[in-house]
N, C-alpha and C. Protein backbone atom coordinates (compact mmCIF):
# COMPACT_ATOMS: atom_id res chain seq x y z
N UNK A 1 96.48 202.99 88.56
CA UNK A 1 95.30 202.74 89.38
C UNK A 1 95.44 203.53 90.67
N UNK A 2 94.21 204.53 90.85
CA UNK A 2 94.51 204.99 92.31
C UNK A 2 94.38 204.14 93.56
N UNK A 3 94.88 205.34 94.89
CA UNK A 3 94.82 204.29 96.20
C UNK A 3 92.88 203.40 96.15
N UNK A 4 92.19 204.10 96.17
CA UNK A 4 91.07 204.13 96.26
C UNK A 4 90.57 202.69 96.01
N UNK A 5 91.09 202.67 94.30
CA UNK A 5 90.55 201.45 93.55
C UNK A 5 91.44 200.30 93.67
N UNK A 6 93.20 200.71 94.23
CA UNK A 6 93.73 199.35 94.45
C UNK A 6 93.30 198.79 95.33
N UNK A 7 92.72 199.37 96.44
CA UNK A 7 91.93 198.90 97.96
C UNK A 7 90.52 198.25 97.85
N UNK A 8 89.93 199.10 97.18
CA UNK A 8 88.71 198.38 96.51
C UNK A 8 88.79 196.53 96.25
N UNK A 9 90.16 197.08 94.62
CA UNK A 9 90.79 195.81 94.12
C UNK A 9 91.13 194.81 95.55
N UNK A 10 92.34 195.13 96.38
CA UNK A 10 92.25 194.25 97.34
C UNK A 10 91.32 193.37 98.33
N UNK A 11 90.79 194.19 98.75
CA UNK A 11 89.29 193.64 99.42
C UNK A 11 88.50 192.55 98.76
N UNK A 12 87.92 193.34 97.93
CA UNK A 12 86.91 192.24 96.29
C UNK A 12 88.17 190.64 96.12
N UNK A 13 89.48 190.71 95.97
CA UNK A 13 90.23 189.67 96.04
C UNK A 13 90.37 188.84 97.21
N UNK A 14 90.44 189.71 98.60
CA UNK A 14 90.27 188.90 99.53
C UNK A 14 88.79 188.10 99.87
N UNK A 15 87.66 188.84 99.63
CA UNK A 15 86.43 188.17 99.31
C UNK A 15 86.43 187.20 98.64
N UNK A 16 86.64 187.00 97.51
CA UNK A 16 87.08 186.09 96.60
C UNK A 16 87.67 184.62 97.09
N UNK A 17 88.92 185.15 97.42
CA UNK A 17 89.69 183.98 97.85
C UNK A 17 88.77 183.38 99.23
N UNK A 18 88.19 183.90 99.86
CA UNK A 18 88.08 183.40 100.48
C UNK A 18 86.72 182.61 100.60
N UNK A 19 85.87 183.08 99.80
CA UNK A 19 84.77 182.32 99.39
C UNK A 19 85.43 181.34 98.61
N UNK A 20 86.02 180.88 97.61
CA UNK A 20 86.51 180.05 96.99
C UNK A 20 87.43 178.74 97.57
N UNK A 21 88.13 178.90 98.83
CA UNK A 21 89.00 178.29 99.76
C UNK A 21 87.68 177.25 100.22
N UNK A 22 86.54 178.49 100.83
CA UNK A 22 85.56 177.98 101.10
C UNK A 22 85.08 176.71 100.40
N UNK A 23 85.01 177.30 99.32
CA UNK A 23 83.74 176.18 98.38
C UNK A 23 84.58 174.83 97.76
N UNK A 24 85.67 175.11 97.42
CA UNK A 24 86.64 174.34 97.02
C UNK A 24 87.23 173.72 98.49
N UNK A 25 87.23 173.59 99.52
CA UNK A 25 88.14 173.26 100.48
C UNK A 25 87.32 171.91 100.85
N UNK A 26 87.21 170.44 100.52
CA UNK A 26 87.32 169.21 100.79
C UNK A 26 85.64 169.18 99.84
N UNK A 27 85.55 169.68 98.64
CA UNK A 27 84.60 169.41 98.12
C UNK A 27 83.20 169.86 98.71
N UNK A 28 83.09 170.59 99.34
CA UNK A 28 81.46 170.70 100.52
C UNK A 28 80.68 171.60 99.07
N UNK A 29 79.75 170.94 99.89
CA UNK A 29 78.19 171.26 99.24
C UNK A 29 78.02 172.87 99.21
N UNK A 30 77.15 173.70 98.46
CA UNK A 30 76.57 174.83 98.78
C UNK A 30 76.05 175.30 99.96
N UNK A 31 75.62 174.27 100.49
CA UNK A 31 74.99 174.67 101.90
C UNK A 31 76.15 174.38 103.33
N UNK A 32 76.92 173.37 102.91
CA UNK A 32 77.60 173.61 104.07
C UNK A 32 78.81 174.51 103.89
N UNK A 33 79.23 174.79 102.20
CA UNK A 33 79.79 176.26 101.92
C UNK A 33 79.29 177.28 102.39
N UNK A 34 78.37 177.35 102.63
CA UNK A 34 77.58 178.62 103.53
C UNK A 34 77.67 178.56 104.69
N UNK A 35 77.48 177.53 105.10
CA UNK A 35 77.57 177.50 106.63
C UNK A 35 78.77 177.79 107.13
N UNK A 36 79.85 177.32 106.50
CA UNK A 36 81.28 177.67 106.98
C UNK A 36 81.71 179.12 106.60
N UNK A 37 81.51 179.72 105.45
CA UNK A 37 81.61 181.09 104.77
C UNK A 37 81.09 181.74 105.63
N UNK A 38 79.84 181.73 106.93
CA UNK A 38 79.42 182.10 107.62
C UNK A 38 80.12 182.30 108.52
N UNK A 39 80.84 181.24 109.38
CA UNK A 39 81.64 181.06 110.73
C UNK A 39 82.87 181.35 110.32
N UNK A 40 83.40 181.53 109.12
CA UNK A 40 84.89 182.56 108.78
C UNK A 40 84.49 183.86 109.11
N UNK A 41 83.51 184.25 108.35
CA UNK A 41 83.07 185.69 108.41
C UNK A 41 82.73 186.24 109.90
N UNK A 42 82.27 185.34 111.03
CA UNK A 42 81.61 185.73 112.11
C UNK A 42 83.02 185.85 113.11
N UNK A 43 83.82 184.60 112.74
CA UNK A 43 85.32 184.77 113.96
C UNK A 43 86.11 185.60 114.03
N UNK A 44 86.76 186.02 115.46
CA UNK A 44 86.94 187.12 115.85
C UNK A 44 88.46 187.82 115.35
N UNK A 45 89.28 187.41 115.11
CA UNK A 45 89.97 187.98 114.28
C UNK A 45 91.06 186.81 113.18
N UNK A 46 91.76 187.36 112.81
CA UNK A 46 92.26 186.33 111.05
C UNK A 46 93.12 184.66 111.59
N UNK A 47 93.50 184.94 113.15
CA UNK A 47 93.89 183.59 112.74
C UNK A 47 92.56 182.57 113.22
N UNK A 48 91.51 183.07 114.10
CA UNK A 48 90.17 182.09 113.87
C UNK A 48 89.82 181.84 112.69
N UNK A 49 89.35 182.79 111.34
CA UNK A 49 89.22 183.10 110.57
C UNK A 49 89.85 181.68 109.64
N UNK A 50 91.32 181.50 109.64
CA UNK A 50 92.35 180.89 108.52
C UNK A 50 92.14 179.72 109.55
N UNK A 51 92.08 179.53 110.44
CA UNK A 51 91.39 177.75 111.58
C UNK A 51 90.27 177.49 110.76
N UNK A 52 89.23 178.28 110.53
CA UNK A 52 88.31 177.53 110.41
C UNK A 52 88.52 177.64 108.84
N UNK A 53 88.85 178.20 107.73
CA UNK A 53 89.10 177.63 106.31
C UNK A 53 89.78 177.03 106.45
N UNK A 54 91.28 176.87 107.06
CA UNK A 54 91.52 175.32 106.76
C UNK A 54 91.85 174.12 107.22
N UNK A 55 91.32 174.33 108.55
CA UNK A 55 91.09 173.27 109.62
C UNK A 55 89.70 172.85 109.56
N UNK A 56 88.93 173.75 109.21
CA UNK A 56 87.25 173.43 109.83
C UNK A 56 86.78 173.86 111.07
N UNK A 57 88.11 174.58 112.01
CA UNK A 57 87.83 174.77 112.89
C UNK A 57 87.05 174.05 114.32
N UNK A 58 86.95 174.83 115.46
CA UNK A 58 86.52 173.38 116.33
C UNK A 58 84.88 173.65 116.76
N UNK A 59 84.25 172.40 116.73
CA UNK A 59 83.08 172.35 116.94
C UNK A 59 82.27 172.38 115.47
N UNK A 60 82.89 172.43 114.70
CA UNK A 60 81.96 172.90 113.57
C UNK A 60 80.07 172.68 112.99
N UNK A 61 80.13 170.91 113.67
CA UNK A 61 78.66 170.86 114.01
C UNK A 61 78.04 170.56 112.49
N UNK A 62 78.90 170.41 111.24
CA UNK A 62 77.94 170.50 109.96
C UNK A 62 77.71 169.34 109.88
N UNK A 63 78.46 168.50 109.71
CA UNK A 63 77.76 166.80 109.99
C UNK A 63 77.43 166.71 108.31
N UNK A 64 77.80 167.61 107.12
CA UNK A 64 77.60 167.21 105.94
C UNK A 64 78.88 166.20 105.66
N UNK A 65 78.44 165.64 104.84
CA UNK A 65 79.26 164.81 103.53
C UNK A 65 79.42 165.42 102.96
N UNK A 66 81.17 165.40 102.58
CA UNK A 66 81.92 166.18 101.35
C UNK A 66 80.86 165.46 100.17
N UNK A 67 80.82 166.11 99.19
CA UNK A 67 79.62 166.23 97.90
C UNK A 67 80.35 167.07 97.00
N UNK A 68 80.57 166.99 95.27
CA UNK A 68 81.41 167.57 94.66
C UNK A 68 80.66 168.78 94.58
N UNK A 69 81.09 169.96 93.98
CA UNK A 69 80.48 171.17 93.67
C UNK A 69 79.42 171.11 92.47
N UNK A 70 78.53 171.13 92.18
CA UNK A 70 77.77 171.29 90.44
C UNK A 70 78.86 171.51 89.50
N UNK A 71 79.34 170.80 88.70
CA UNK A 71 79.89 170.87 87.30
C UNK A 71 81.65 170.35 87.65
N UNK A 72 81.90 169.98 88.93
CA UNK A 72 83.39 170.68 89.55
C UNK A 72 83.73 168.39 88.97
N UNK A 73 84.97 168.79 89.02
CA UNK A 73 85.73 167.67 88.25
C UNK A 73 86.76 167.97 89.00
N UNK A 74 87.49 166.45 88.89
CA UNK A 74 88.94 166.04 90.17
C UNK A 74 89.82 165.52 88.95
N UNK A 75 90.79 165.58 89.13
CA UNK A 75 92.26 165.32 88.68
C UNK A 75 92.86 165.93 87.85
N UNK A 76 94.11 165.67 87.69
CA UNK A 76 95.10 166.44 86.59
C UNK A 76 94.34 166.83 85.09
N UNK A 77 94.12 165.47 84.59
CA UNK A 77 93.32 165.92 83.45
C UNK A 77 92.22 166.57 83.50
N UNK A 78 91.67 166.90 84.24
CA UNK A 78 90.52 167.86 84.09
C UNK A 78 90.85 169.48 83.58
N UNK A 79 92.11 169.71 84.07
CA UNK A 79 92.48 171.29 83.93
C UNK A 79 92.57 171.03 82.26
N UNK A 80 91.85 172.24 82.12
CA UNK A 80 91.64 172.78 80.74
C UNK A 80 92.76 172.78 79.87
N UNK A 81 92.69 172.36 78.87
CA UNK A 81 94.32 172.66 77.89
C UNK A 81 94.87 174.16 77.69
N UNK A 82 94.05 175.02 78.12
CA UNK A 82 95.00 176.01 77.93
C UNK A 82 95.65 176.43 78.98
N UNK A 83 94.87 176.33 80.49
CA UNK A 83 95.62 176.18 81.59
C UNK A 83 97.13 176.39 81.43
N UNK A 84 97.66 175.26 80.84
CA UNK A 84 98.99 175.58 81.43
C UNK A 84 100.08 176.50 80.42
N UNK A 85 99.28 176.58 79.34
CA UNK A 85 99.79 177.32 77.99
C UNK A 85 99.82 178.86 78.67
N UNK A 86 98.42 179.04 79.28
CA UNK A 86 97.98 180.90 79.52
C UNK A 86 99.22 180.96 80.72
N UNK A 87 98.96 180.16 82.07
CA UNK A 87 99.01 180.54 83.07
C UNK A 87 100.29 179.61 83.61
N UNK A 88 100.46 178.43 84.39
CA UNK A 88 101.68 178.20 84.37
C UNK A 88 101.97 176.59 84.26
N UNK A 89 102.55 175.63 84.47
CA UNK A 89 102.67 174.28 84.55
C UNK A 89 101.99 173.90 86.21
N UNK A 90 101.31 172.40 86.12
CA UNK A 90 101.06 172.15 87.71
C UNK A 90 102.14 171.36 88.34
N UNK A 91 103.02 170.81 87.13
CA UNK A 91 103.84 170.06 88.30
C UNK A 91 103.66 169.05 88.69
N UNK A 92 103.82 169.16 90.10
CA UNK A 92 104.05 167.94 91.61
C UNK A 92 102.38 168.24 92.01
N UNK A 93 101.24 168.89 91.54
CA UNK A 93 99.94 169.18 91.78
C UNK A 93 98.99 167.99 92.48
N UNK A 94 98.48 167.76 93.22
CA UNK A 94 97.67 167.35 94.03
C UNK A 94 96.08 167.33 94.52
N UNK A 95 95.75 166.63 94.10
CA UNK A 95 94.48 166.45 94.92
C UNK A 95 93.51 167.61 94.09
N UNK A 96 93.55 167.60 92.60
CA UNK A 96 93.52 168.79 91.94
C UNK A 96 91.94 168.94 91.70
N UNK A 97 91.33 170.31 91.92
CA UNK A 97 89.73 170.30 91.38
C UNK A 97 89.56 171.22 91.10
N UNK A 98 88.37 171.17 89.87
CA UNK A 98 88.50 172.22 88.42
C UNK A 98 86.55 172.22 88.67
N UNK A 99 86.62 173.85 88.36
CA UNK A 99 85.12 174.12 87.94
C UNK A 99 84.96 173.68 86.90
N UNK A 100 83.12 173.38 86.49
CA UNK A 100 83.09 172.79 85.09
C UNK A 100 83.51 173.63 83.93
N UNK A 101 84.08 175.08 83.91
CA UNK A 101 84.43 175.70 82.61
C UNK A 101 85.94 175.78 83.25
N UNK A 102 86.82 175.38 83.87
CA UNK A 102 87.69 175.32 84.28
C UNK A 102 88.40 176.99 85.19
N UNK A 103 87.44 177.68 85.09
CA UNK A 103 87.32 179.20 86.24
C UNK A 103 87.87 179.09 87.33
N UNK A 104 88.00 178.20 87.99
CA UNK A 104 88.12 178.01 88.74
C UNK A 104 89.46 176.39 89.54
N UNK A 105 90.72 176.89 89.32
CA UNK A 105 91.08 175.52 89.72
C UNK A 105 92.20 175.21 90.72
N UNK A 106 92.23 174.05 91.80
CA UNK A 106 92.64 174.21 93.06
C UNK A 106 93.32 173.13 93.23
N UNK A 107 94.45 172.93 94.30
CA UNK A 107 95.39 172.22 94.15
C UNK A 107 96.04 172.27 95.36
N UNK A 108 96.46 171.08 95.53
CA UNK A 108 97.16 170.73 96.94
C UNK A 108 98.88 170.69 96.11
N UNK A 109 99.88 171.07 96.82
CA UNK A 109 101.44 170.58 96.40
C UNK A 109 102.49 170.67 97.80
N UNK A 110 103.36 169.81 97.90
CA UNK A 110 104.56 169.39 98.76
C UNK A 110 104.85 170.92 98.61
N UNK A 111 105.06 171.41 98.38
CA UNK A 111 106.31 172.73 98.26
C UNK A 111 105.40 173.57 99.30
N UNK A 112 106.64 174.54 100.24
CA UNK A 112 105.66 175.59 101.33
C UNK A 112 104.73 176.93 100.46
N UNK A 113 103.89 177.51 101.08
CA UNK A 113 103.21 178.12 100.06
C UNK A 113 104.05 179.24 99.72
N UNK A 114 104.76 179.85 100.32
CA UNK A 114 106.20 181.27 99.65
C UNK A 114 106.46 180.46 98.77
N UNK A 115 107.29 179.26 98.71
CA UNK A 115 107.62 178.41 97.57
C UNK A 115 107.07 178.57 96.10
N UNK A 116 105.97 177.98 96.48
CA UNK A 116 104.63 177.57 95.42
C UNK A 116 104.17 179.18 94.63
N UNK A 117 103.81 180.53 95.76
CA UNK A 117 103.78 181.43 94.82
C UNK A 117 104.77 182.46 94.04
N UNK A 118 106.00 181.80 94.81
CA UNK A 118 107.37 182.42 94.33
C UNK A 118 107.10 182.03 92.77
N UNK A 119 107.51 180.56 92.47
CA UNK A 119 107.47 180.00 91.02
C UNK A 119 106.12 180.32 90.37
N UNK A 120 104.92 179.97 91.15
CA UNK A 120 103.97 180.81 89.79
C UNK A 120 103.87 182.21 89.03
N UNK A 121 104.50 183.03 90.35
CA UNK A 121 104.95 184.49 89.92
C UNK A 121 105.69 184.26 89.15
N UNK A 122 106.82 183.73 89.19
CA UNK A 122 108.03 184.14 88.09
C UNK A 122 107.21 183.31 86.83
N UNK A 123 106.47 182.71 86.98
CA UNK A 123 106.20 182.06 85.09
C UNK A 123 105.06 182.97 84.80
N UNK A 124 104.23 183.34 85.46
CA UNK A 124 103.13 184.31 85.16
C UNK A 124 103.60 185.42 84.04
N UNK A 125 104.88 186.19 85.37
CA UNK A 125 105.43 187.66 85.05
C UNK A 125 106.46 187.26 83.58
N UNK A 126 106.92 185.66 83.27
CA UNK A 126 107.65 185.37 81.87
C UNK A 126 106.39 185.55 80.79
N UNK A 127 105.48 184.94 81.54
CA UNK A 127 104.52 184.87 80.34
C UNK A 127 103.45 186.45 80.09
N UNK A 128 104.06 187.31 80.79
CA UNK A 128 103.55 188.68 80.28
C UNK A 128 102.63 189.04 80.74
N UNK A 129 101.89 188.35 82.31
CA UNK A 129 100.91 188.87 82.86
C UNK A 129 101.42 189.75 83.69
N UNK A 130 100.85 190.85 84.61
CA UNK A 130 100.74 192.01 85.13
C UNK A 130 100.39 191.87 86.27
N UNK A 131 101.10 191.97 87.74
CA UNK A 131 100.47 191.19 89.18
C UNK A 131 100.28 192.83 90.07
N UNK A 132 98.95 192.59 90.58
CA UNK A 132 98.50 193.95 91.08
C UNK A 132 98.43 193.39 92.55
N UNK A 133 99.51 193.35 93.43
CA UNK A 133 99.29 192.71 94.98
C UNK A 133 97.80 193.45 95.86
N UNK A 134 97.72 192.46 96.52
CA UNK A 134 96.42 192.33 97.23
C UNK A 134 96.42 192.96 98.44
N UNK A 135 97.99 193.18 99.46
CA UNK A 135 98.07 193.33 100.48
C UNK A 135 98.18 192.05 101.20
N UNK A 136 97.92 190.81 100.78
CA UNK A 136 97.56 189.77 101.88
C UNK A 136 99.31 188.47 101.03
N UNK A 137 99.63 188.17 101.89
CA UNK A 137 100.85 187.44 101.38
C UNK A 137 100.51 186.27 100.69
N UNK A 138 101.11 185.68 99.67
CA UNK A 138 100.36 184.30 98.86
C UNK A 138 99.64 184.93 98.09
N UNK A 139 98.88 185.91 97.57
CA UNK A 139 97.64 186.28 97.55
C UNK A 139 98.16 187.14 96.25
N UNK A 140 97.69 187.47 94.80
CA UNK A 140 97.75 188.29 94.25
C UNK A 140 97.25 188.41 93.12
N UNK A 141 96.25 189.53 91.95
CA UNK A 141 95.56 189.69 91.34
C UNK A 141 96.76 189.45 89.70
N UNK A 142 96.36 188.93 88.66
CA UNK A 142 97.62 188.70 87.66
C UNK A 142 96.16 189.61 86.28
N UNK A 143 97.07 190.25 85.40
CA UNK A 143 95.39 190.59 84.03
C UNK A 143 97.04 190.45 83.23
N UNK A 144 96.62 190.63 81.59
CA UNK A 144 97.34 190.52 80.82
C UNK A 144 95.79 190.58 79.60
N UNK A 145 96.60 190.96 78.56
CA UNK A 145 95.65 191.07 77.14
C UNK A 145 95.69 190.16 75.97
N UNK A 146 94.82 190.04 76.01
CA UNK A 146 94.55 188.66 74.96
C UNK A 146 94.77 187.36 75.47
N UNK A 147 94.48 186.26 74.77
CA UNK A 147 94.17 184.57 75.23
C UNK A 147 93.27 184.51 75.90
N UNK A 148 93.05 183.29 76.78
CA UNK A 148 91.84 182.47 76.55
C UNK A 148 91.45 182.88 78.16
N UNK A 149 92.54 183.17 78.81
CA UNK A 149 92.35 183.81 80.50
C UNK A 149 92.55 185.42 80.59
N UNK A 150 91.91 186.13 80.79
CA UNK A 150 92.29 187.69 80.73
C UNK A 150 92.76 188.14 82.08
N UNK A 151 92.42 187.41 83.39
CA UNK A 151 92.59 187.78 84.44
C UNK A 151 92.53 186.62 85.49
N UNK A 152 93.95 186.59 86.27
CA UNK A 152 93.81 185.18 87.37
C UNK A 152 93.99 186.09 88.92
N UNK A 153 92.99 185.45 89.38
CA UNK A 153 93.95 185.45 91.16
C UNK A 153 94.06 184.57 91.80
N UNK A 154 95.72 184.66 92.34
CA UNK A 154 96.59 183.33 92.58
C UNK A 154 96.38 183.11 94.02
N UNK A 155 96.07 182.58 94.75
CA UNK A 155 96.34 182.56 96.45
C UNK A 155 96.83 180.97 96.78
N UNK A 156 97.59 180.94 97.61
CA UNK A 156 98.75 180.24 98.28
C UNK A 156 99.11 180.39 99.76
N UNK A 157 98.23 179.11 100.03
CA UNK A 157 98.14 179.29 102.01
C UNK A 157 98.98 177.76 102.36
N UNK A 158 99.57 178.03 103.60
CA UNK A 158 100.32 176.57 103.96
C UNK A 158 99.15 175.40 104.51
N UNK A 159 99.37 174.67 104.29
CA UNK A 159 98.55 174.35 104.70
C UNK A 159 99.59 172.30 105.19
N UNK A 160 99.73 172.43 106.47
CA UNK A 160 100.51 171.16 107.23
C UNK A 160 102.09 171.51 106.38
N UNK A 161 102.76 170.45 105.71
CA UNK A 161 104.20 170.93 105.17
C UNK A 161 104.23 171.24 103.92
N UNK A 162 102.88 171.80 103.40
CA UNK A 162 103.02 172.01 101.87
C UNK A 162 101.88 173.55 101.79
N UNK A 163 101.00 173.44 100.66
CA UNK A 163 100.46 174.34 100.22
C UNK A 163 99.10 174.09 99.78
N UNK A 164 97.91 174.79 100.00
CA UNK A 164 96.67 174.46 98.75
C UNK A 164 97.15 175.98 98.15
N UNK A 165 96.65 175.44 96.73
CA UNK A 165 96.92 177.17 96.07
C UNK A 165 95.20 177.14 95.05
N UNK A 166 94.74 178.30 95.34
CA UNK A 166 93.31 178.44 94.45
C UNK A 166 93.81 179.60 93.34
N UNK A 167 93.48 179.03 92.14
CA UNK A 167 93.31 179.95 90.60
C UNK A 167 91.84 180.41 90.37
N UNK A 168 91.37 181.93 90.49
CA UNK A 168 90.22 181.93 89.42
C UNK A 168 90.42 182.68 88.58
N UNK A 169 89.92 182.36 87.65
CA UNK A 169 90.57 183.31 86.25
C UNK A 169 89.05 183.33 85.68
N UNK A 170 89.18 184.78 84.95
CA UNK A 170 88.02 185.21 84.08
C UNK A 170 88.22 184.95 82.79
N UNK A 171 87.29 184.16 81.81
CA UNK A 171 87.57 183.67 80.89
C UNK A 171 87.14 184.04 79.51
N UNK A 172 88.17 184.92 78.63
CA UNK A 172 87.54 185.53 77.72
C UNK A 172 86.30 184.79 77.09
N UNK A 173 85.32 185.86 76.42
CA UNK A 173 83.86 184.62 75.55
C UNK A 173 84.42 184.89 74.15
N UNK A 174 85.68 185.54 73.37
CA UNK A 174 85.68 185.24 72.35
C UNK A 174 86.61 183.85 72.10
């Protein structure tokens, strides 16, 4: 892959993650996902930015009620059965929430986030996926061929003495 398109690749992942932190971060609605996706995007440089995904930052003013996402499901059992077959075991997993085709799935754990993406790396890279770094630490793009996930990106932020870590994976249609 040239410089060009790994940078591309990086960026499009940091977008990603960070809309997703967004939408997934205490259940918020579409609209107050916007509103906050807004005030990440507007603050003035990355550590306002990482305050307000995962603090909420100060003043925030949304006054919404956490509200689940359309289709989005809470707990262990919700993660898809192949989940942990493709990609890796959850463990000590926490506070866990799954899009309704399971694309998407997020997780609080005790362990610091170096911790948390140390071990998903090493079971990823056993299980034969391919990690294309992002530039951003915690943070990294995984593809591999064939099964039921063709492509995950892993991100892993501290968050108080542990970790949230967000999975989205593209999900083959055969």
């Amino acid at each position: 892959m040239g410089q060009g398109r790994r940078a591309l690749a990086a960026l499009l992942s940091i977008a990603v993650a960070v809309v997703l932190a967004v939408a997934i971060d205490e259940g918020l609605g579409v609209a107050s996902a916007a509103t906050k996706m807004g005030r990440v995007l507007l603050a003035d440089d990355v550590e306002d930015q990482a305050k307000i995904v995962l603090e909420g930052g100060s003043g925030s003013g949304d006054g919404d009620a956490a509200v689940s996402l359309a289709g989005e499901q809470t707990g262990i059992e919700a993660v898809p059965s192949w989940f942990e077959e493709e990609l890796f075991a959850l463990g000590g997993a926490k506070s866990v929430r799954v899009s309704g085709e399971g694309g998407v799935v997020g997780f609080s754990c005790a362990h610091s986030a170096e911790s948390e993406f140390s071990q998903i790396e090493g079971e990823l890279t056993r299980k034969g996926w391919v990690e294309s770094e992002t530039g951003i630490e915690g943070c990294s793009v995984f593809v591999k061929e064939g099964g039921v996930c063709l492509w995950a990106m892993v991100s892993c932020v501290p968050v108080g003495e542990g970790a949230s870590v967000v999975v989205q994976c593209v999900i083959s249609e055969d």
